[in-house]
Protein backbone atom coordinates (compact mmCIF):
# COMPACT_ATOMS: atom_id res chain seq x y z
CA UNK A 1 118.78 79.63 76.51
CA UNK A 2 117.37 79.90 80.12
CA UNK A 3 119.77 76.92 81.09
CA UNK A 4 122.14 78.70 79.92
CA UNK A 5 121.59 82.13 81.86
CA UNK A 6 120.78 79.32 85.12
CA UNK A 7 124.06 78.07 84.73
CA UNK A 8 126.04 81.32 84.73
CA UNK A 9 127.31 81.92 88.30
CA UNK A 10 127.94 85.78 87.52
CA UNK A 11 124.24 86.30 86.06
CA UNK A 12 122.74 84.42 89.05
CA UNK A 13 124.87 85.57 91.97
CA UNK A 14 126.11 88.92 90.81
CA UNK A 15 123.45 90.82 87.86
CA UNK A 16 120.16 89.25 88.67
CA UNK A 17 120.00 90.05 92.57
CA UNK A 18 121.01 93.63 91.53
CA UNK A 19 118.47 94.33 89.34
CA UNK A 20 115.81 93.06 91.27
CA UNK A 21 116.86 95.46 93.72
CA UNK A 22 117.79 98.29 91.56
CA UNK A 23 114.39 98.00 89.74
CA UNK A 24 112.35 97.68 93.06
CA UNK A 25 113.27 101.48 93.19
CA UNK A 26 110.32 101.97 90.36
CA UNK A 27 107.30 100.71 93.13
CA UNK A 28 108.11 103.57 95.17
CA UNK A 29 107.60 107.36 94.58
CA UNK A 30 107.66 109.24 92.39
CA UNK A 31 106.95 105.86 90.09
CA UNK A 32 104.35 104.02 92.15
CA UNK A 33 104.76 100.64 90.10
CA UNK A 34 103.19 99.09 92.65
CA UNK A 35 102.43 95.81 90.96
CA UNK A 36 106.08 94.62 90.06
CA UNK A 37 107.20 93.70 93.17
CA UNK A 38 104.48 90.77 92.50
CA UNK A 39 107.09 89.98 89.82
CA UNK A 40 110.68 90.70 92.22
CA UNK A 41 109.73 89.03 95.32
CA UNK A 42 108.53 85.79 93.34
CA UNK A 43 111.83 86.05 91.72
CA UNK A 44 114.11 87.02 94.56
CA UNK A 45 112.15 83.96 96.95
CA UNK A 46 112.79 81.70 93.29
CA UNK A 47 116.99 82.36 92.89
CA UNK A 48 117.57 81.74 96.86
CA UNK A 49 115.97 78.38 96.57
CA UNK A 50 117.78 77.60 93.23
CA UNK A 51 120.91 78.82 94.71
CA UNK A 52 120.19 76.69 97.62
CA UNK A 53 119.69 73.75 95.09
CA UNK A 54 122.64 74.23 92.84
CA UNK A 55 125.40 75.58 95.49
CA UNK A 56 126.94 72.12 95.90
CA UNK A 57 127.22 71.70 92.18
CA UNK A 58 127.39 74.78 89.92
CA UNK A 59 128.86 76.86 92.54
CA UNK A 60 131.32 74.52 94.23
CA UNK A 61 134.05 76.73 93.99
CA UNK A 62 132.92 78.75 96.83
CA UNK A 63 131.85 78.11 100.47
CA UNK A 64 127.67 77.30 100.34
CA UNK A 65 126.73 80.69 102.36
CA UNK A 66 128.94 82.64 100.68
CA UNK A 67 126.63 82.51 97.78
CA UNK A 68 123.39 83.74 100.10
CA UNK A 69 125.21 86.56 101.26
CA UNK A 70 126.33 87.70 97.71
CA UNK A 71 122.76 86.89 96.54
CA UNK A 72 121.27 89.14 99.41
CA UNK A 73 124.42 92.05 99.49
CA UNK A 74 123.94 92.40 95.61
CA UNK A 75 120.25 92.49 95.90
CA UNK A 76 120.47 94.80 99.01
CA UNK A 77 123.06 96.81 97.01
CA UNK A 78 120.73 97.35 93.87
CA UNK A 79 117.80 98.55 95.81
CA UNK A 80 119.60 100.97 98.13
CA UNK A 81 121.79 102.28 95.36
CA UNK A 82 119.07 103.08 93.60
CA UNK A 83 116.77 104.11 96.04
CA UNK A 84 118.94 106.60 97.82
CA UNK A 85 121.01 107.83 95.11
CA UNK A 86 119.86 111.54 96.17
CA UNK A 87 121.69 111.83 99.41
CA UNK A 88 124.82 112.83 97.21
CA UNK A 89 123.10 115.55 95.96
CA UNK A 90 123.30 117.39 99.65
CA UNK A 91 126.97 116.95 99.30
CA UNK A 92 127.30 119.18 96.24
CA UNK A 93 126.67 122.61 98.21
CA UNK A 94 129.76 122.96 99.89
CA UNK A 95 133.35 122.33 98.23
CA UNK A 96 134.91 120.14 101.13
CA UNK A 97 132.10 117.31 100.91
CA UNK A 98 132.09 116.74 97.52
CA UNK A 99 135.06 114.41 98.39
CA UNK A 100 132.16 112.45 100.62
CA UNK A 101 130.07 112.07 96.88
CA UNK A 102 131.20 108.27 96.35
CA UNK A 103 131.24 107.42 100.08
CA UNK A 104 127.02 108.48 100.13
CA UNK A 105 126.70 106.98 96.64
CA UNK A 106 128.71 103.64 97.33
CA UNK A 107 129.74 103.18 100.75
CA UNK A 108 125.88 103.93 102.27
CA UNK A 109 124.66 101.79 100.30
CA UNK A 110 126.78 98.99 100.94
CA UNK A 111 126.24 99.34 104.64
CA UNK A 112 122.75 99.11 104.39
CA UNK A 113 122.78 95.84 102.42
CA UNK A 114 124.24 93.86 105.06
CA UNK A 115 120.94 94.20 106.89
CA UNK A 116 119.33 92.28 103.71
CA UNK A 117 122.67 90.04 103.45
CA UNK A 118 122.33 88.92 106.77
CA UNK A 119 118.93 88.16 106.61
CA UNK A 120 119.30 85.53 103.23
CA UNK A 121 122.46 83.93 104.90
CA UNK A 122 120.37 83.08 107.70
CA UNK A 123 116.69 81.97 106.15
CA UNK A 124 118.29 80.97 102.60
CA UNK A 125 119.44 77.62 104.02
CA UNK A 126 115.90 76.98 105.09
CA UNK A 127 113.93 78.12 101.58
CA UNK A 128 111.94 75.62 99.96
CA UNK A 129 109.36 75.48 97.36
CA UNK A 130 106.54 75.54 100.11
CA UNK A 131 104.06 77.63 101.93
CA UNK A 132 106.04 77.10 105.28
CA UNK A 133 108.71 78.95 103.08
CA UNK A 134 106.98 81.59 102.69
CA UNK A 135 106.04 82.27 105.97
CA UNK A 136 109.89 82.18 107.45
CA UNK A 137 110.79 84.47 103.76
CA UNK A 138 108.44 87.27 104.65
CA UNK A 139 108.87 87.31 108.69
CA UNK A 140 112.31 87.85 108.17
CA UNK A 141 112.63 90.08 105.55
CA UNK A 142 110.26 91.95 107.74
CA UNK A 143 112.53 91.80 111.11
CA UNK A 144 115.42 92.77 109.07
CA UNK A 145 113.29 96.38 108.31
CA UNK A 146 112.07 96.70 111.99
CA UNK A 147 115.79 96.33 112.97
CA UNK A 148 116.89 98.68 110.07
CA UNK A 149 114.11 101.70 111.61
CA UNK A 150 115.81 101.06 115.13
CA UNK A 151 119.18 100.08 115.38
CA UNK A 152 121.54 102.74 116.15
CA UNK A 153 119.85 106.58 115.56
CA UNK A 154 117.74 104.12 112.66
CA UNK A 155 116.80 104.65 109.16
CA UNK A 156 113.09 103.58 107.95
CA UNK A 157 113.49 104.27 104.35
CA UNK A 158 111.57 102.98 102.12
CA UNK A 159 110.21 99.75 103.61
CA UNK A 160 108.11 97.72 101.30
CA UNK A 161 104.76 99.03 102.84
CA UNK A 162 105.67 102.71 101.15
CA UNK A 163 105.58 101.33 97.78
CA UNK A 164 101.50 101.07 97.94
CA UNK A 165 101.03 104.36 99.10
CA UNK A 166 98.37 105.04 96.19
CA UNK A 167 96.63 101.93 97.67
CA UNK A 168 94.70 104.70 100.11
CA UNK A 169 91.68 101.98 101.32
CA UNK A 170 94.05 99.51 101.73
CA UNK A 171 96.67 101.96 104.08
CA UNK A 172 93.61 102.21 106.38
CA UNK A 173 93.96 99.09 108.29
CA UNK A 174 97.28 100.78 109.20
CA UNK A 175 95.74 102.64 112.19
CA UNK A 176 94.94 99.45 113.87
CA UNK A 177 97.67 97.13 113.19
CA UNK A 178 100.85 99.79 112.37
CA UNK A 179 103.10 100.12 109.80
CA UNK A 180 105.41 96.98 110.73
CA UNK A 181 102.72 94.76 110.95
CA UNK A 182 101.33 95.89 107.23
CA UNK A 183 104.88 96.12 105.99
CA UNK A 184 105.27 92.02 107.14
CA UNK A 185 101.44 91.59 105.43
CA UNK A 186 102.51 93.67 102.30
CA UNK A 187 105.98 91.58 102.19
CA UNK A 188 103.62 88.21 102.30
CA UNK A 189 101.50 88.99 99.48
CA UNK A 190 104.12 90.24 96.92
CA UNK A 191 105.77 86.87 97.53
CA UNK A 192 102.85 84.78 96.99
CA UNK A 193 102.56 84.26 93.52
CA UNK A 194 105.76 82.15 94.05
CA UNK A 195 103.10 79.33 94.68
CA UNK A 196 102.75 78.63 90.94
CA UNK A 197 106.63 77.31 91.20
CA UNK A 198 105.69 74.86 93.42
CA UNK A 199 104.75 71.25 92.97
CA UNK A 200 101.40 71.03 94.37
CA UNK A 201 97.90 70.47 92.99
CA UNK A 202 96.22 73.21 90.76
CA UNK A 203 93.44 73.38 92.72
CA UNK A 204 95.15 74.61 95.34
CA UNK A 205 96.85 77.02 93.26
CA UNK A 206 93.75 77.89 92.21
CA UNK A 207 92.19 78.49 95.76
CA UNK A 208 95.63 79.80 97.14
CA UNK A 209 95.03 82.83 94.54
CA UNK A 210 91.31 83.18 95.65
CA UNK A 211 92.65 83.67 98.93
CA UNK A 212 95.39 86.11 97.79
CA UNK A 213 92.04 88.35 95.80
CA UNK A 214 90.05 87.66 99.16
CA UNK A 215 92.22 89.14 101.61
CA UNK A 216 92.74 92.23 99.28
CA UNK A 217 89.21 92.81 98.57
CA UNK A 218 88.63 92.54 102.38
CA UNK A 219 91.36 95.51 102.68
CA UNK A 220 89.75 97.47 100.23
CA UNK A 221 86.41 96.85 101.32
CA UNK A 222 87.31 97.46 105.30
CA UNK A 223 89.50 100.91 104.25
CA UNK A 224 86.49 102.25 101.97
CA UNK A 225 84.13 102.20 104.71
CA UNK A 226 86.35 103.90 107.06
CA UNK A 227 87.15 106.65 104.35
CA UNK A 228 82.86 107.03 104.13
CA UNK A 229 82.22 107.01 107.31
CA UNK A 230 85.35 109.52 107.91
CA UNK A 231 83.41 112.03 105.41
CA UNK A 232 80.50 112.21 107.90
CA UNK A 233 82.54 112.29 110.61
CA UNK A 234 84.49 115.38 109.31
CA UNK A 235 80.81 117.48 109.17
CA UNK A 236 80.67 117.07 112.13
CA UNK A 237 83.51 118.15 113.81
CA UNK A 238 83.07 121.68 115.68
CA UNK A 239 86.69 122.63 116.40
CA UNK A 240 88.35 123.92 113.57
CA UNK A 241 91.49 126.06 113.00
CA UNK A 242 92.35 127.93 109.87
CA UNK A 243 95.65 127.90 108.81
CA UNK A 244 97.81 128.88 105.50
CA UNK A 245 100.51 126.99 104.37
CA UNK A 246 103.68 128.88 102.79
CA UNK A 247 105.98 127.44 99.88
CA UNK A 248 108.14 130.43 99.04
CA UNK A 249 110.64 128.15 96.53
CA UNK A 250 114.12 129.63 97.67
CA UNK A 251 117.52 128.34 96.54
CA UNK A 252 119.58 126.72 98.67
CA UNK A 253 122.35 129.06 99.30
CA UNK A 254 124.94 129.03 102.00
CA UNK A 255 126.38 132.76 103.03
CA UNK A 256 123.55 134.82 102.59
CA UNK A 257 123.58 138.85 103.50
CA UNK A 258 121.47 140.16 105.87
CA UNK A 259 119.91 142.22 103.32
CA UNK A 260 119.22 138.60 101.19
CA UNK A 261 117.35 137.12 104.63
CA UNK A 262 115.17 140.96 104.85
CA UNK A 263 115.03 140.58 101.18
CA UNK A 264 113.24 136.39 102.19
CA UNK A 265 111.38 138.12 104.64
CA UNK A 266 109.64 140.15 102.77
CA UNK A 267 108.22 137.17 100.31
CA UNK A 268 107.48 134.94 103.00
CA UNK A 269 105.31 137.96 104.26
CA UNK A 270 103.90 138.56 100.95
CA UNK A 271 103.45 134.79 99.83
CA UNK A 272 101.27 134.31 103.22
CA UNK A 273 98.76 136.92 102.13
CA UNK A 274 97.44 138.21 106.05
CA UNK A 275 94.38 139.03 106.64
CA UNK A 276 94.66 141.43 109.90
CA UNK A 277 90.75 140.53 110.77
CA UNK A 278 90.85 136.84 110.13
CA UNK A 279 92.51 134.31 112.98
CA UNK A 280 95.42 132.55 111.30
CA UNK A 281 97.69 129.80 112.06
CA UNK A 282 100.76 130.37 109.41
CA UNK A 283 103.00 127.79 108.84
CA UNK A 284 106.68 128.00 106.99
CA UNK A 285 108.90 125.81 106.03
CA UNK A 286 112.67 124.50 107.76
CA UNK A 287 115.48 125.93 106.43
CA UNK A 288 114.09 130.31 105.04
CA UNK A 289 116.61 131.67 107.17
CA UNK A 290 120.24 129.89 105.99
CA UNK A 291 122.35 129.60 108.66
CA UNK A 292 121.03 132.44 110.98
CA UNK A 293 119.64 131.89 113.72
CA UNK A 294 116.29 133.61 116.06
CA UNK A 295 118.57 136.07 117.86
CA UNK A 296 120.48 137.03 114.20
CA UNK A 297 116.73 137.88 112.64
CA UNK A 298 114.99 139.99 115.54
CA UNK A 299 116.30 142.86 113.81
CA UNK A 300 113.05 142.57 111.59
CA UNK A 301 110.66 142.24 114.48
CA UNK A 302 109.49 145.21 112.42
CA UNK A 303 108.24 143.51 109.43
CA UNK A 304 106.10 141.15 111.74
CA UNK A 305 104.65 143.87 113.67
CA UNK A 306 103.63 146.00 110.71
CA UNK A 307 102.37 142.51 108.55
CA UNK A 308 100.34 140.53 111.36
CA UNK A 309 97.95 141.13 113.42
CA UNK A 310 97.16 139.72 117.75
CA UNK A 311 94.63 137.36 115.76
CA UNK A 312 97.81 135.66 113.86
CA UNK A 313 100.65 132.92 114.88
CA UNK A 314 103.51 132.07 112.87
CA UNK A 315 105.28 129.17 112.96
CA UNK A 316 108.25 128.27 111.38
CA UNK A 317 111.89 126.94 111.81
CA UNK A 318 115.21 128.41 113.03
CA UNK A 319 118.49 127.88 114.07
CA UNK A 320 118.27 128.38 118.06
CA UNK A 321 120.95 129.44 120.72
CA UNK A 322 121.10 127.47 124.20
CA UNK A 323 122.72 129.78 126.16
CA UNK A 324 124.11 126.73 128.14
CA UNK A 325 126.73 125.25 125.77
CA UNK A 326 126.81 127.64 123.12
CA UNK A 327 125.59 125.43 120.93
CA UNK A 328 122.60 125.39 118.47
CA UNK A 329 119.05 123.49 118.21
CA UNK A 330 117.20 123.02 114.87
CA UNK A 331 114.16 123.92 116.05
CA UNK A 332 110.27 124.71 115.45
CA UNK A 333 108.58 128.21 116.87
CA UNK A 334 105.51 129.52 117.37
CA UNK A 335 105.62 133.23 117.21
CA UNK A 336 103.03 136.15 117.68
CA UNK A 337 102.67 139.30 115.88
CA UNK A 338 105.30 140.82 118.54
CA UNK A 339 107.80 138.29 117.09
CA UNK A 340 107.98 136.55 120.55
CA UNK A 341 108.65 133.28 121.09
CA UNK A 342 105.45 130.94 122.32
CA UNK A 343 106.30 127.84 121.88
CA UNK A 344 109.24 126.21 120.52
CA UNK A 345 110.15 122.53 119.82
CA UNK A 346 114.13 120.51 119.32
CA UNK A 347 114.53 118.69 116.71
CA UNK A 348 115.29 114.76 118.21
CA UNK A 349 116.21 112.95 115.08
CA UNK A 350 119.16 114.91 113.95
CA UNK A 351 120.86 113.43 110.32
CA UNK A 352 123.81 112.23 110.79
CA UNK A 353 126.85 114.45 109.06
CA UNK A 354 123.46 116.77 108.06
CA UNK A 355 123.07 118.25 111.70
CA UNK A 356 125.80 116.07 113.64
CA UNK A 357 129.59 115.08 112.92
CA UNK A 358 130.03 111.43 114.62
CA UNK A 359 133.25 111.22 116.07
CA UNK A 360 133.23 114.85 115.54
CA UNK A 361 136.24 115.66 117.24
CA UNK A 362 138.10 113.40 114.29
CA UNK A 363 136.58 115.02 111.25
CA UNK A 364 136.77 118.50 112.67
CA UNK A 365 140.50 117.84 112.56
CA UNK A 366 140.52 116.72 109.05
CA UNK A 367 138.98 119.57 108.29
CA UNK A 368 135.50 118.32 108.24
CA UNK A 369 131.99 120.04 110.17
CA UNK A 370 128.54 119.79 109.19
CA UNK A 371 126.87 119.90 105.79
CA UNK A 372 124.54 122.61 107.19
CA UNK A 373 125.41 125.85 108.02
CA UNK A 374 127.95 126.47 110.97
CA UNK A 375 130.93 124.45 112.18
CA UNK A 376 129.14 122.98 115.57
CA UNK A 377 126.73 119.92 115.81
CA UNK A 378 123.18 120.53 116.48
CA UNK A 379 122.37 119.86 120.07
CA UNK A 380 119.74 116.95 120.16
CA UNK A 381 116.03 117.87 121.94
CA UNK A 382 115.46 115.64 124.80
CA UNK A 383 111.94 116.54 125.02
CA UNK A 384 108.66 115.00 123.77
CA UNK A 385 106.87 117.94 123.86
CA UNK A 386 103.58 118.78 121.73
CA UNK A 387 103.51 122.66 120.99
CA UNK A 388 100.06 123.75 122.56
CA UNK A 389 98.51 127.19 121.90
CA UNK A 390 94.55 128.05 122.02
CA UNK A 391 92.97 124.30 120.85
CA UNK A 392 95.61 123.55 118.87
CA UNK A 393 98.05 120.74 120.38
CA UNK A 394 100.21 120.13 117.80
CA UNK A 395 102.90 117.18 117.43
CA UNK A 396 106.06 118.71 115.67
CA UNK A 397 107.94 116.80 112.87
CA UNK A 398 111.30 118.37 111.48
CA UNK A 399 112.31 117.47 108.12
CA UNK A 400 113.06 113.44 108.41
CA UNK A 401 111.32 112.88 111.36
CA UNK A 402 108.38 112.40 109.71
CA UNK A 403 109.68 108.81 108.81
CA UNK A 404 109.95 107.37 112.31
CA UNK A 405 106.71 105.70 113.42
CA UNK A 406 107.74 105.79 117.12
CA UNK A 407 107.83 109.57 117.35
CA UNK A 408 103.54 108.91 116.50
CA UNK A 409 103.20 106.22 118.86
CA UNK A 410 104.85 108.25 121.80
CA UNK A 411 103.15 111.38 120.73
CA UNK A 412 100.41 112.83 123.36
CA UNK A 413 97.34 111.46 124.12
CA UNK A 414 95.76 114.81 123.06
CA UNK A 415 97.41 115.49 120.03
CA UNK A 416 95.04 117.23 117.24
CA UNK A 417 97.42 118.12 114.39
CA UNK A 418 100.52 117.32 112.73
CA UNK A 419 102.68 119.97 111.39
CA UNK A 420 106.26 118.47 109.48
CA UNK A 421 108.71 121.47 108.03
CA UNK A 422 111.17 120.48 105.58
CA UNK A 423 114.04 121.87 103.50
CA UNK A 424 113.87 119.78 100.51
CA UNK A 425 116.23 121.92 98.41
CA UNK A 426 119.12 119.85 99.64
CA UNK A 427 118.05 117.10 97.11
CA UNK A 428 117.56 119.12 94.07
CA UNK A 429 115.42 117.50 91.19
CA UNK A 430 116.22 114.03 92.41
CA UNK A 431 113.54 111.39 93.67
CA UNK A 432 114.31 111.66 97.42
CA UNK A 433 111.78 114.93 97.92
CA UNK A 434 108.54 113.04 96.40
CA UNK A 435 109.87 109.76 98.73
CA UNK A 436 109.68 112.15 101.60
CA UNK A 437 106.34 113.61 101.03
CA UNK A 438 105.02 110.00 100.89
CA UNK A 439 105.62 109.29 104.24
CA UNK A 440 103.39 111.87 105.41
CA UNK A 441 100.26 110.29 104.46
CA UNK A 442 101.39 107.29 106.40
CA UNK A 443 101.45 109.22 109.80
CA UNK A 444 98.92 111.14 108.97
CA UNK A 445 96.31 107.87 109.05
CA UNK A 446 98.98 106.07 111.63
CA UNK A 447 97.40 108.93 113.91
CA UNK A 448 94.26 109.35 112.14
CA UNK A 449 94.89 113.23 112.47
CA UNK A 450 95.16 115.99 109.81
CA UNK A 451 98.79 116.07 108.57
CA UNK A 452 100.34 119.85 107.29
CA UNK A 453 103.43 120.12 105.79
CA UNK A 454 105.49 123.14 104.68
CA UNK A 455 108.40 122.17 102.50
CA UNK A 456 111.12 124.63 100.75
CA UNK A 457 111.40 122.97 97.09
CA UNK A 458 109.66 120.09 98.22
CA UNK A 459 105.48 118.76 98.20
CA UNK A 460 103.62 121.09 100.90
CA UNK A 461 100.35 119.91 101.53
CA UNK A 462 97.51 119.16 103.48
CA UNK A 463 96.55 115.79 104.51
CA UNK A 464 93.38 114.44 106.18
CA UNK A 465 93.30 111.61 109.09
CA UNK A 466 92.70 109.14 106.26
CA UNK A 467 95.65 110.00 104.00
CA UNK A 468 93.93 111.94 101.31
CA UNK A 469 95.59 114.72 99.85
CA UNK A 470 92.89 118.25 100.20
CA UNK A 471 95.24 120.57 99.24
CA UNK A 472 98.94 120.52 97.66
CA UNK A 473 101.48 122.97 96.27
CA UNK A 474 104.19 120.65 94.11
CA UNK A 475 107.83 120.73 93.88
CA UNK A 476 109.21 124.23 92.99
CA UNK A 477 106.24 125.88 93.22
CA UNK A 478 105.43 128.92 95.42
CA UNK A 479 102.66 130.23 97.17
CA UNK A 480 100.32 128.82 100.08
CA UNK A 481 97.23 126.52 100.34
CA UNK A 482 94.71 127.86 102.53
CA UNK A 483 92.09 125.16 105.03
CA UNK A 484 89.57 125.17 107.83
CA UNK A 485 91.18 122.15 109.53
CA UNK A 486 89.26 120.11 111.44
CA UNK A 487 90.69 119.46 114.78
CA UNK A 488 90.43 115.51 115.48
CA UNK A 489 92.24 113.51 118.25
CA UNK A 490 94.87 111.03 118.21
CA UNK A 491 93.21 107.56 118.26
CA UNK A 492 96.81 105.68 117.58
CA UNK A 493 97.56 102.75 119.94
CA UNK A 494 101.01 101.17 120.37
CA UNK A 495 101.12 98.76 117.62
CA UNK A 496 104.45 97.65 117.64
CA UNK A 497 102.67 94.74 120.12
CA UNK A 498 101.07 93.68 117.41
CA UNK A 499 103.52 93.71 115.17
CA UNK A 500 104.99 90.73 117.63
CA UNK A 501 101.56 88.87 117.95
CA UNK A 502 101.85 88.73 113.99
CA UNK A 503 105.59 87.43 114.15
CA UNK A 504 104.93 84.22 116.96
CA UNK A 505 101.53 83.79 114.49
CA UNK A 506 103.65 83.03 111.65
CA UNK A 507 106.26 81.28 113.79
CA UNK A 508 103.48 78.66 114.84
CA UNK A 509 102.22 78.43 111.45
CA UNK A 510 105.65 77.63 109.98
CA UNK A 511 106.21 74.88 112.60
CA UNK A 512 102.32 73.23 111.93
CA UNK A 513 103.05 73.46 108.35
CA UNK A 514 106.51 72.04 108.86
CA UNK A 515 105.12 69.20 111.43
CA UNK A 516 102.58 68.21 108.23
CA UNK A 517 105.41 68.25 105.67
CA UNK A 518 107.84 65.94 108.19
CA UNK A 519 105.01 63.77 108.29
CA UNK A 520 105.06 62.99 104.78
């Protein structure tokens, strides 16, 4: 039977590396299997070398690398399919993109594999049932999701370290060494079991998995006392802020009245519950106001006047006009009681077709503009700029910014607070709103700062510096979470450095291991 299934090109090449990939999707929110990619990397690391084995005989009928890269496209093809199926779902609000449906579901996809494709063509030659194996495996499957988070305007979804993000002690040692550097340790120990495939002494499969419980009771051990010692830290800390996070649950809905935005207004007011005598830091989500922008809603400076008090801030996002090109920023605000602008923030990471057209001159004239709201691209913010008001110096996140690592490391040195705004609605009941939320608690410990997050139809919560959730209002639900957040500095370094450290490490230990294995 199993020599059978080994012997069938199209089960080996074509439906096995697909649903590897396509069942990876289940270690990831809103599933949190963690424990099965112990079962798919094993797997994925066993087919390459049997592939590599059996190319010259069972699969003669094709060129020798043609078989990696349809082992690593397929597998690529499952787990991106899968994994990002709920992109389409933005493309159902406006008639003239549901055309663009199979392009997000197939062609994105598809794209995206090459970056695991690529990476099997070019270590699949070198796979063997060996440690050194495993060391070249992991580093490049690793490379191949740095390059993925930076190539072009880059795309950091769902690397393999997000898949343990119930692990919380384990996340901690992420504020020392960074996400890529865990996501190449995570990579390494879902592979390992692979070692009871190879032909070596079961006593040193035996210590080998010793080592494997070791290093992971080290992690836990190491990210439990920095949770403990976090708790006593958090007593003491002086500066605090109080601040009330809104989830008012609207429908996505394109051409709204003016009377429909009063009308959204009026429950954002009543959803944040002021207190006139109490200082408050109000925070709503991306996305309340449609497609109008700041000038377009001063005409209910009114409502804020009559609602807040001088001992309240508001901050929120909107559509705003630069007077320069006529175009529009997506863009966070801090606003007083008077309605006046404070502090504002650009959005840098705009999605592409979401807030941009590329080549837009080419799909405006096939009829083509953005999915949002409006015909024009958003104009891109240049500036890193924290938004700083009373104590508070706040690094701004809009919608799928919160993804990118790099926007943490570059943050400023004095940063006390993270605040990410979302619209969520665009993705409906799908799985990409509870993979968005998980990335928070990764920058929130990347940072080691508190982490609040407003989302429309999404997870709003509040997150302390160690990744634990305090507060949360789910998916669809309405209302607002209330906290005395404690105000606690950035101690992030640039850890992409090590990240590279880690890399030449297993570079020398491939070539020792490799020197030994020559030798025999």
């Amino acid at each position: 039977m199993i020599e059978r299934y080994l012997s069938n090109r199209f089960l080996i090449l074509y439906f096995t590396p697909f649903s590897l990939g396509a069942l990876s999707t289940f270690t990831f929110e809103p599933f949190n299997i963690t424990l099965l990619n112990l079962v798919i990397f094993p797997l994925f690391f066993f087919f390459i070398v049997f592939i590599n084995k059996k190319s010259k005989v069972i699969y003669r009928n094709k060129p020798y690398k043609i078989n990696l890269f349809l082992f690593g496209l397929l597998f690529g093809f499952g787990f991106y399919l899968s994994g990002l199926s709920w992109i389409s779902n933005s493309l159902t609000f406006d008639e003239n993109f549901k055309v663009l449906i199979p392009f997000a579901i197939i062609l994105i996809p598809l794209l995206l594999s090459l970056f695991t494709a690529l990476t099997i063509i070019f270590v699949g030659p070198h796979l063997k049932f060996d440690f050194s194996s495993i060391i070249v495996f992991s580093a490049s499957l690793a490379i191949s999701d740095y390059i993925r988070a930076i190539i072009l305007t880059g795309f950091p979804w769902n690397l393999w370290a997000y898949s343990t993000v119930n692990a919380n002690e384990m996340l901690q040692v992420i504020n020392v060494i960074g996400l890529y550097s865990y996501n190449l340790i995570v990579i390494t120990f879902f592979t390992l079991p692979i070692i009871f495939f190879f032909k070596i002494d079961i006593i040193k499969k035996i210590l080998a998995t010793i080592l494997i419980i070791f290093i992971s009771i080290s992690l836990y051990i190491y990210g439990n006392f920095e949770i403990n010692k976090n708790k006593i830290i958090l007593n003491e800390v002086s500066d605090k802020t109080f601040v009330k996070i809104v989830s008012p649950n609207f429908d996505l809905k394109y051409g709204l009245s003016l009377s429909e935005i009063e009308d959204r207004f009026k429950k954002l007011i009543r959803y944040s519950e002021p207190d006139k005598d109490r200082e408050t830091f109000f925070i709503w989500p991306e996305g309340v106001f449609s497609g109008y922008s700041f000038n377009d809603i001063l005409v209910f400076k009114n409502l804020f006047s009559n609602n807040f008090s001088k001992k309240h801030y508001i901050i929120l996002g909107v559509n705003r006009l630069d007077q320069q090109s006529g175009n529009f920023y997506n863009s966070i605000i801090i606003l007083n009681n008077q309605f006046e602008i404070i502090q504002n923030y650009n959005k840098r990471k705009l999605v592409p077709f979401g807030e941009f057209l590329p080549f837009e001159n080419l799909f405006n004239k096939l009829g083509f503009k953005k999915i949002t709201e409006g015909h024009g691209s958003f104009l891109k913010g240049r500036q890193n700029n924290n938004l700083k008001i009373e104590k508070l110096s706040v690094l701004p996140l809009i919608c799928y910014e919160v993804i990118f690592t790099n926007l943490i490391q570059n943050s400023e040195e004095d940063t006390n607070l993270i605040i990410n705004i979302s619209e969520d609605a665009w993705f409906g009941n799908t799985i990409g709103p509870d993979q968005h939320f998980a990335k928070s608690i990764f920058r929130a410990i990347e940072n080691n700062t508190f982490f609040l997050r407003s989302a429309n139809k999404g997870v709003s919560a509040i997150i302390d510096n160690k990744g634990n959730i305090v507060k949360q209002l789910n998916r669809n639900e309405a209302g607002n979470i209330e906290f005395k957040v404690p105000l606690i500095k950035a101690n992030k370094i640039k850890n992409d450095l090590i990240f590279y450290l880690l890399l030449i490490t297993y570079l020398l230990i491939f070539l020792i291991c490799k020197k030994k294995y020559v030798r025999k």
